[in-house]
Structures are given as structure tokens and as C-alpha cells.
Protein backbone atom coordinates (compact mmCIF):
# COMPACT_ATOMS: atom_id res chain seq x y z
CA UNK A 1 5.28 -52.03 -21.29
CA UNK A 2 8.86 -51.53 -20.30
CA UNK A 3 8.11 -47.96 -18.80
CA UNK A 4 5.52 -49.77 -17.19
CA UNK A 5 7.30 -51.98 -15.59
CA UNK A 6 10.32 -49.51 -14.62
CA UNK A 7 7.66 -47.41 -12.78
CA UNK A 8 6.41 -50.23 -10.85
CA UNK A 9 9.54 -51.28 -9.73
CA UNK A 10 10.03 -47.77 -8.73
CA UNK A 11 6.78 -47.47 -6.50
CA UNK A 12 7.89 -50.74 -4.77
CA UNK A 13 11.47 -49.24 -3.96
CA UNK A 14 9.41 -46.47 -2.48
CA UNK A 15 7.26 -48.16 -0.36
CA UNK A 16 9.79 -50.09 0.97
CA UNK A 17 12.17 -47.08 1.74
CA UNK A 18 9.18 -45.44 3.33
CA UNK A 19 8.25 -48.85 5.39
CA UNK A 20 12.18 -48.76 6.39
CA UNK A 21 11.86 -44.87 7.40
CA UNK A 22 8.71 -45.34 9.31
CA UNK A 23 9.90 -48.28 11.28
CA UNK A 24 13.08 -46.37 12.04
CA UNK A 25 11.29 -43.39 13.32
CA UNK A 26 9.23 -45.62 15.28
CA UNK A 27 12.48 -46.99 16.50
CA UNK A 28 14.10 -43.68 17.63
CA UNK A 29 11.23 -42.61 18.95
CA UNK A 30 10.71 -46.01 21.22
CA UNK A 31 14.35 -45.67 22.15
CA UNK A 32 14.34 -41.87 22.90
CA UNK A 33 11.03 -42.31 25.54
CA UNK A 34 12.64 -45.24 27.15
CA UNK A 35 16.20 -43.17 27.23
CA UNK A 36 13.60 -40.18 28.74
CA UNK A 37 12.31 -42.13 31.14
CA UNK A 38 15.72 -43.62 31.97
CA UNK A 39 16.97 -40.40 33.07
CA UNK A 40 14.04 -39.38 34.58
CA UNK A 41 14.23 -41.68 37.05
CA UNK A 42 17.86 -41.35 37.59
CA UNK A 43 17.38 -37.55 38.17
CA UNK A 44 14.83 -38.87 40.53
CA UNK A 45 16.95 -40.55 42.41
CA UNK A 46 19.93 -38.29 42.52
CA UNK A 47 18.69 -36.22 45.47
CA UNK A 48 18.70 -39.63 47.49
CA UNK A 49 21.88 -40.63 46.23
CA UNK A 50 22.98 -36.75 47.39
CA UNK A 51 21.86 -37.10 50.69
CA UNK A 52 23.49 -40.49 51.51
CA UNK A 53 26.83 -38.87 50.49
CA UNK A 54 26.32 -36.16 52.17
CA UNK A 55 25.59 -38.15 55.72
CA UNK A 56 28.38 -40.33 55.31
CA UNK A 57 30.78 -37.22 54.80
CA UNK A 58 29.42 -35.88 57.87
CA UNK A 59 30.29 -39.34 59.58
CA UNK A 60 33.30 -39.40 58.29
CA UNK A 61 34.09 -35.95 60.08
CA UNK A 62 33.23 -36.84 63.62
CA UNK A 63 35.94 -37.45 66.05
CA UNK A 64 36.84 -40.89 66.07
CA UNK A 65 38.15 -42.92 69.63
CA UNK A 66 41.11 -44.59 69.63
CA UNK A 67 41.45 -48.19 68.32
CA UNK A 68 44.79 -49.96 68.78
CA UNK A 69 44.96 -53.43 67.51
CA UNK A 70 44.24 -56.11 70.11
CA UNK A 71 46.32 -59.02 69.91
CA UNK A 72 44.86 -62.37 69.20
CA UNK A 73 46.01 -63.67 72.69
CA UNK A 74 43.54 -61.20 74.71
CA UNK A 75 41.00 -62.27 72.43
CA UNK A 76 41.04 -66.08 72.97
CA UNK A 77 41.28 -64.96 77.11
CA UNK A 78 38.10 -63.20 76.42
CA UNK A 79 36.44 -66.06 75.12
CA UNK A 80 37.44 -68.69 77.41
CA UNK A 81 37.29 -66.66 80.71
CA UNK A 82 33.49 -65.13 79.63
CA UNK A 83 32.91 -69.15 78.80
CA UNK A 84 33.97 -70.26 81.94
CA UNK A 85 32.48 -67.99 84.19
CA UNK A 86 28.56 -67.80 82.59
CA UNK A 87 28.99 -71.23 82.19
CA UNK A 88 29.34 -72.03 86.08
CA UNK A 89 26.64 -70.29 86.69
CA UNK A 90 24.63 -72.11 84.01
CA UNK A 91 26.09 -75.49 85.54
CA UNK A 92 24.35 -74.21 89.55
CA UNK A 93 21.21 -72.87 87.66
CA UNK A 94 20.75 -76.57 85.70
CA UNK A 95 21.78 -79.35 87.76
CA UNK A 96 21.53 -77.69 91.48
CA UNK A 97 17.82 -76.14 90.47
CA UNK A 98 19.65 -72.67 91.54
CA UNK A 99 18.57 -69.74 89.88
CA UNK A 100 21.98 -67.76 89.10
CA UNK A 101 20.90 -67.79 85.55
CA UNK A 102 20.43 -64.03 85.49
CA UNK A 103 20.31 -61.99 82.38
CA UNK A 104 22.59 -58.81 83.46
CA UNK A 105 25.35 -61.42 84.56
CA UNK A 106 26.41 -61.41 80.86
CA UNK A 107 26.86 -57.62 80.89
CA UNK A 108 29.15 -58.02 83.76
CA UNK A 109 30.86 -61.26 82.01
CA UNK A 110 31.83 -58.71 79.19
CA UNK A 111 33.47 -56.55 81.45
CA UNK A 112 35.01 -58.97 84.20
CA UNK A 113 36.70 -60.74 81.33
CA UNK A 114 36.63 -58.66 78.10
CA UNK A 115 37.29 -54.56 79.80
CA UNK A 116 39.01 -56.09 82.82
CA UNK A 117 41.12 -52.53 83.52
CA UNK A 118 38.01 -50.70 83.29
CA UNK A 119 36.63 -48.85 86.97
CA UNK A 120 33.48 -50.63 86.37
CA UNK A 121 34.50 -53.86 86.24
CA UNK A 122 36.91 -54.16 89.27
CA UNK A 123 35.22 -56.22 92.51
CA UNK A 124 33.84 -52.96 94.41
CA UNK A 125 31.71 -52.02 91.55
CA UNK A 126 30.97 -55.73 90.78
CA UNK A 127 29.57 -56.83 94.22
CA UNK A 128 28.92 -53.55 95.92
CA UNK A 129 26.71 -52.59 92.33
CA UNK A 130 24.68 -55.46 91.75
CA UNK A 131 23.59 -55.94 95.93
CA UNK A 132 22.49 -52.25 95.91
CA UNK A 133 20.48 -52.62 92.85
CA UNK A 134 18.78 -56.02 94.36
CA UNK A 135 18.05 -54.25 97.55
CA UNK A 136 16.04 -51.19 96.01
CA UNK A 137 14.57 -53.20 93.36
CA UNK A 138 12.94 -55.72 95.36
CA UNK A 139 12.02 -52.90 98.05
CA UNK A 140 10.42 -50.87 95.29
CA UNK A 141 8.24 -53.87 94.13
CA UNK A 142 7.43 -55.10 97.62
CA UNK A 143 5.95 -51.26 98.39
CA UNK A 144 4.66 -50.58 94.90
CA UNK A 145 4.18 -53.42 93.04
CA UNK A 146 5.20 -53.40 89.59
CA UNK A 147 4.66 -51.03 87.21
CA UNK A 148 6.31 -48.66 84.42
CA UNK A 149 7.05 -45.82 87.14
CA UNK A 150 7.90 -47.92 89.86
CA UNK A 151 10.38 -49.96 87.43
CA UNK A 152 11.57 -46.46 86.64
CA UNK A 153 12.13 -45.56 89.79
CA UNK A 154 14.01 -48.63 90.80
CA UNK A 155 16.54 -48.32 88.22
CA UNK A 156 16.99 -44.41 89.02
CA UNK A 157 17.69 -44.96 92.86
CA UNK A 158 19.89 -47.80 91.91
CA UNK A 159 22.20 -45.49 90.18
CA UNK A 160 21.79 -42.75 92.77
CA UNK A 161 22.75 -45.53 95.29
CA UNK A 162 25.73 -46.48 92.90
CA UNK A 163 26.90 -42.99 92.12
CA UNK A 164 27.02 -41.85 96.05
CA UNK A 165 28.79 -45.25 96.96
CA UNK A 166 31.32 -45.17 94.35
CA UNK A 167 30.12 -48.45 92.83
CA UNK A 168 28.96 -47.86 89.61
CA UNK A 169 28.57 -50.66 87.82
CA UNK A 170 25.97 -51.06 84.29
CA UNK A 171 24.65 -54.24 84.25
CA UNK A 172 23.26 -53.70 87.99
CA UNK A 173 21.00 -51.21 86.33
CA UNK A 174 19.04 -54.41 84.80
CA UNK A 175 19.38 -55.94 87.86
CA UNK A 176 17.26 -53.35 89.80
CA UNK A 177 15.10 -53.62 86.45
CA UNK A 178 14.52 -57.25 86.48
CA UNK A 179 13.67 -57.03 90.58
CA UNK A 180 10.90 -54.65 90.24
CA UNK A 181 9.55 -56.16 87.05
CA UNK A 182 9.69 -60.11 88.33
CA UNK A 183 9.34 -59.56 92.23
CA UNK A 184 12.88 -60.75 92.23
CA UNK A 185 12.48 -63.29 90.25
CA UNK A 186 9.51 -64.72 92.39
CA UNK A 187 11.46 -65.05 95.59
CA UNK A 188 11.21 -61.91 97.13
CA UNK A 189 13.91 -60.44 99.51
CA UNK A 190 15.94 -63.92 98.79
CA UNK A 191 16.63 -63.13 94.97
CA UNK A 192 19.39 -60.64 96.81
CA UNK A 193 21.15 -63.14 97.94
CA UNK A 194 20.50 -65.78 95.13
CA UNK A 195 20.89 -65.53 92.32
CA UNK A 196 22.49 -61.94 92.63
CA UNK A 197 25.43 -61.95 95.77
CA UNK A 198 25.87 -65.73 94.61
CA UNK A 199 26.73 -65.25 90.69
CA UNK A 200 28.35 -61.94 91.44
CA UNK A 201 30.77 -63.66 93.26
CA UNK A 202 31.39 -66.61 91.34
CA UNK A 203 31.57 -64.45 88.26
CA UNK A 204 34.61 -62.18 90.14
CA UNK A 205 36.23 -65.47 91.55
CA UNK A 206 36.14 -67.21 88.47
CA UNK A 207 37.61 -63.63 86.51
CA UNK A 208 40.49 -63.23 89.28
CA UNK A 209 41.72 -66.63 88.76
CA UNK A 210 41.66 -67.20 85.24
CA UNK A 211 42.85 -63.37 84.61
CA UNK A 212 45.40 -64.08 87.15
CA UNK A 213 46.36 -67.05 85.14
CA UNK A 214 46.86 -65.54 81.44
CA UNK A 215 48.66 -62.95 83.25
CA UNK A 216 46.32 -60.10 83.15
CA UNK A 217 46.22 -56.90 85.55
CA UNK A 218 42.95 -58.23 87.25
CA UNK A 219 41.79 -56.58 89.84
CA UNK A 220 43.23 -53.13 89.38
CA UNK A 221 42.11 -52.71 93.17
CA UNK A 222 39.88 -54.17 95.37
CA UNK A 223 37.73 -52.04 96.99
């Protein structure tokens, strides 16, 4: 009876060491598929991981321009002088119904009041830039019409114009753009004078002034 007993008790440590093993093993091997899997995917995504480091290095290595710190002075004349200066135009285009409201006027903002010792921004290239670009682009559209070549075109004399002149100026190349696309704006051989002679010239009054004002080397030259 006792032996009986003592073997029973026995089996039953048996089983349960056996339950304990096979749940383990189930365990490990759970673990060791999802640890698998796990680093499968990470060695998947190494060769992306490889390639972003090895395009930022080569960023890293290009030349780099030169950045010297601009005081916080320049910066607030920046704001207020580009402020003042779209915002007149704004002011004719809303209460005097007169369309100086033209998109590559804030182009020439950034550079009348923000790179005011740049070439490009100085009055020549201002005025002279921007009437040469109305004049081909609305010539282009009233002898072609508009269309992807002909806006082409219009922008490509412009700067031919520009370059020979010695008036180069950036945003005129979207206002060449904007002539052969809208027909000047749907007022023909007048969109030359207004809105583009007219907010040219309140954009470079408005930047001599207020340049002039904050004591800032605006214009470099004239003409």
C-alpha cells in the first residue's frame, strides 16, 4: 500500500516536471521565432538605414556658402519694409479697384527689402526688368495666343531682353509668364503700364525711403 502510494506520488512529480519542460520548450521556442523574426526584419531594414547614412555623409561633404549671422535689427527692417511696400499695393488694388496686386511683386519685395545690396534688386533691374518682360509677354499673347510654347517663349525672350540690357531681374520672369498666360491680366497692352510700371515703382519708392530711413545702403546705384 505504502509502495503504492510512493509510486504514485512519483508518476505525478513526473508529469508535472514533464508539463513544466514542455511548456518551457514551448516557451523558448515562441521566444526564439519572435527574436528570429525580430532580426529579420532589422537586417531588412539595415540596407535602408545604410543608404540614408550614406546620403547624408555625402551632404555633409558638399561645399557649403557662407552664412554670417544677421543681426536682429536687419531682420525686423525686412519685415516692416516688405510689409509696407506689398501692402500699398494691396491698399490701390482694394479700395482704388487697381490691379497692382501682382503675384511676382512679392519676389521683388524679397529682394528690394530683404537682398537690398544685391545687382538684381537695385532700380535698373527693378523697373527696366519687369517693363521688358510686360512688353514681350503681352506681344507674344496678342500674336500667338496662349499656349505652353508661346508661354515658353515669352519667358525666354524676356531674359534674352534682360541679359542684353543689363537688367536682369527674377521675378520679371513671372511677369512675362503671367502676360502670356492671362492676356495681361485681361487688359491687354495696358497691364504694362498697370499693374506692372505702377507697382514697380511704388515698390522701389517705398524700398528707397524706408531703406534710406533704417540706414541701409539702398540703392547701390541707380541705373
Amino acid at each position: 500500500m505504502f509502495k503504492r502510494k510512493k509510486t504514485a506520488r512519483v508518476k505525478k512529480v513526473i508529469d508535472v516536471k514533464f508539463e513544466v519542460k514542455e511548456d518551457f520548450e514551448e516557451a523558448k521556442g515562441s521566444f526564439l521565432s519572435r527574436f528570429k523574426g525580430y532580426s529579420n526584419r532589422e537586417n531588412r531594414n539595415m540596407p535602408i538605414m545604410d543608404e540614408i547614412s550614406k546620403i547624408s555623409t555625402f551632404i555633409k561633404k558638399l561645399p557649403r556658402s557662407p552664412q554670417p549671422a544677421i543681426p536682429a535689427r536687419e531682420v525686423w527692417l525686412s519685415l516692416w519694409g516688405a510689409f509696407l511696400g506689398v501692402g500699398f499695393t494691396a491698399l490701390l488694388a482694394y479700395l482704388w479697384k487697381c490691379p497692382t496686386l501682382l503675384g511676382p511683386f512679392g519676389a521683388s519685395a524679397v529682394l528690394i527689402y530683404g537682398a537690398y545690396k544685391a545687382p538684381l534688386a537695385q532700380p535698373r533691374n527693378v523697373l527696366l526688368g519687369h517693363f521688358l518682360a510686360a512688353c514681350i509677354g503681352v506681344t507674344i499673347h496678342d500674336f500667338f495666343g496662349t499656349a505652353f510654347w508661346s508661354i515658353a517663349l515669352g519667358v525666354a525672350l524676356a531674359l534674352v531682353l534682360m541679359t542684353v540690357t543689363y537688367s536682369i531681374h527674377p521675378p520679371a520672369g513671372a511677369t512675362a509668364y503671367v502676360a502670356v498666360q492671362t492676356g495681361g491680366l485681361g487688359v491687354g497692352y495696358m497691364y504694362i503700364l498697370n499693374p506692372v510700371i505702377l507697382g514697380a515703382f511704388i515698390l522701389i519708392l517705398i524700398g528707397v525711403i524706408f531703406n534710406k530711413m533704417g540706414k541701409r545702403d539702398y540703392p547701390t546705384h541707380w541705373w
